[in-house]
Protein backbone atom coordinates (compact mmCIF):
# COMPACT_ATOMS: atom_id res chain seq x y z
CA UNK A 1 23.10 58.67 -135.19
CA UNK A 2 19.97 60.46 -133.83
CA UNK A 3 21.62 63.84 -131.49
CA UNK A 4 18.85 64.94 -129.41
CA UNK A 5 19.12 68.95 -129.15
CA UNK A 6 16.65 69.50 -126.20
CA UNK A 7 13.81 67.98 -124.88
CA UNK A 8 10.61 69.80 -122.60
CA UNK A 9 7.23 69.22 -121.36
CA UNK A 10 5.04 71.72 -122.67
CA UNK A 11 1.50 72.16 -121.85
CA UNK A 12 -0.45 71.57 -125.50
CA UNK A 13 -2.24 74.75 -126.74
CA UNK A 14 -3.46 72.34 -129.73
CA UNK A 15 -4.32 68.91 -130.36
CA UNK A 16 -1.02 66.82 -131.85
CA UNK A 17 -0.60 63.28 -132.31
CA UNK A 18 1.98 61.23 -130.26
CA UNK A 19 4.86 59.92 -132.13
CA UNK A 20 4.66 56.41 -130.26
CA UNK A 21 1.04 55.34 -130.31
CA UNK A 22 -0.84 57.78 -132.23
CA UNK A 23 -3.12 58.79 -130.13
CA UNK A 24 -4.05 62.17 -129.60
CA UNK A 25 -2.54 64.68 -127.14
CA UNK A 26 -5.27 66.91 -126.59
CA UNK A 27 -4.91 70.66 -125.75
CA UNK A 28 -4.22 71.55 -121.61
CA UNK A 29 -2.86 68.11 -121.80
CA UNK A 30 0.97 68.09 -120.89
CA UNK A 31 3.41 65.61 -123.24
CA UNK A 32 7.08 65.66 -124.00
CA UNK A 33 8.56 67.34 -127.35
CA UNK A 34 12.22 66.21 -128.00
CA UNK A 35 14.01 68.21 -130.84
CA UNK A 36 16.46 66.04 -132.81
CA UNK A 37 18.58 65.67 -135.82
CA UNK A 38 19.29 62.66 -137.67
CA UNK A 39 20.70 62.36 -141.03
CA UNK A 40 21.14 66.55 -141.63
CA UNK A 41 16.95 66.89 -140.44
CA UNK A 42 15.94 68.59 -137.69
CA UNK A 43 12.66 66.96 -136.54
CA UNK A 44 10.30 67.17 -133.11
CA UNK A 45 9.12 63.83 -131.49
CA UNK A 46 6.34 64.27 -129.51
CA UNK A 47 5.18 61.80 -126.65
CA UNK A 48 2.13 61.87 -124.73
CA UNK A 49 2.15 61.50 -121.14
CA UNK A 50 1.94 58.21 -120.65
CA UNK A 51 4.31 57.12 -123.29
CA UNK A 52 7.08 58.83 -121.23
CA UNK A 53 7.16 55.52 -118.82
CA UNK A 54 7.32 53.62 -122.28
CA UNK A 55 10.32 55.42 -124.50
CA UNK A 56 12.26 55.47 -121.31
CA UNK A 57 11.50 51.88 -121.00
CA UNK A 58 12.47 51.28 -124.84
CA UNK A 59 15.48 53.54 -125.87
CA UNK A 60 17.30 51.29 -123.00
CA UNK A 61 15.98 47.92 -124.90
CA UNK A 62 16.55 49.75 -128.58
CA UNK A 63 20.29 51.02 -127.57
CA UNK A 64 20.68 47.32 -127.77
CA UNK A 65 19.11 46.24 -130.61
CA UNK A 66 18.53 49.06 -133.09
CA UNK A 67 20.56 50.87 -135.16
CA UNK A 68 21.25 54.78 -134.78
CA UNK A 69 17.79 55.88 -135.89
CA UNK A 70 17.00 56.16 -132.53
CA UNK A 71 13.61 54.79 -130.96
CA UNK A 72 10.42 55.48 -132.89
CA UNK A 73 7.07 53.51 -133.20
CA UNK A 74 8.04 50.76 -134.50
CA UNK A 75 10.60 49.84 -131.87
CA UNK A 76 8.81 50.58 -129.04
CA UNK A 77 5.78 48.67 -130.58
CA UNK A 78 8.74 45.54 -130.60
CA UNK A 79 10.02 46.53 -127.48
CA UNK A 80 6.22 45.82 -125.96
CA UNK A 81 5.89 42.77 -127.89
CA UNK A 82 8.89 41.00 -125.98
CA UNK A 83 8.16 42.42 -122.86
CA UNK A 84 4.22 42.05 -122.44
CA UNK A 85 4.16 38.87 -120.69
CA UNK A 86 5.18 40.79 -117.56
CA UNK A 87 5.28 44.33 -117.84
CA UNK A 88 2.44 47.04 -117.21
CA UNK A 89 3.67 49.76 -118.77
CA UNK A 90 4.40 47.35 -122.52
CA UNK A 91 0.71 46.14 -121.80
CA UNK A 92 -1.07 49.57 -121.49
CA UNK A 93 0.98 50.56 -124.09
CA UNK A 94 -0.36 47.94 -126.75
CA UNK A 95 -3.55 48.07 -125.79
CA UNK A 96 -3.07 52.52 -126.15
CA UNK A 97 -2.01 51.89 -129.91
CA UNK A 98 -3.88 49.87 -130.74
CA UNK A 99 -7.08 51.85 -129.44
CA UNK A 100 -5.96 55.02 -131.45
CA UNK A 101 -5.50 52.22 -134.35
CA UNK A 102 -8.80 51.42 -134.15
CA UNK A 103 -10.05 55.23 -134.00
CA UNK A 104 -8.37 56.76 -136.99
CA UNK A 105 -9.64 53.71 -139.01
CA UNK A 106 -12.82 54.12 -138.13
CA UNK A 107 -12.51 57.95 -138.68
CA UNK A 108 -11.25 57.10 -142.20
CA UNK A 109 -13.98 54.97 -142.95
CA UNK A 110 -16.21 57.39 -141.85
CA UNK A 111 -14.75 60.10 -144.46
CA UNK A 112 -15.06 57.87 -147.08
């Protein structure tokens, strides 16, 4: 079972990368860090702004469905999937990921 040991909203002094839709969180820009522990590892999960609405949104859903890993990518990516018919915040989140998706692949190729 994931134990959550606190939780803030810094301001970013550097660029980090959110743990739900991989997009960036650029420095000035406020986000959420969580410190956990699951399985003996102490760990930060880091949430940009906007995916605040959507991990409140999914640990509800994934208290349901998941098991005691806690919410992370993949569940809230599911979570968005069964609820995008008729919910903003699963729409703009989708359409987030899959935007950073699409920049870190191109990036990538571009390296190559």
């Amino acid at each position: 079972m994931t134990t959550t040991l606190r939780e803030s909203r810094p301001v970013a002094r550097k660029s980090h990368m959110c743990d739900l839709c991989f997009d960036t969180i650029l420095a000035g820009q406020r986000y959420g860090r969580q410190t956990n522990i699951y399985d003996d590892r102490i760990y930060d999960f880091l949430t940009c702004e906007p995916c605040s609405a959507v991990f409140s949104a999914a640990y509800t859903w994934a208290e349901d469905y998941c098991d005691d890993a806690g919410l992370g990518p993949d569940e809230a990516e599911e979570w968005a999937r069964e609820f995008s018919a008729d919910d903003p915040v699963a729409i703009a989140y989708l359409a987030r990921r899959e935007a950073a998706w699409d920049r870190h692949r191109a990036a990538r190729r571009g390296a190559s």
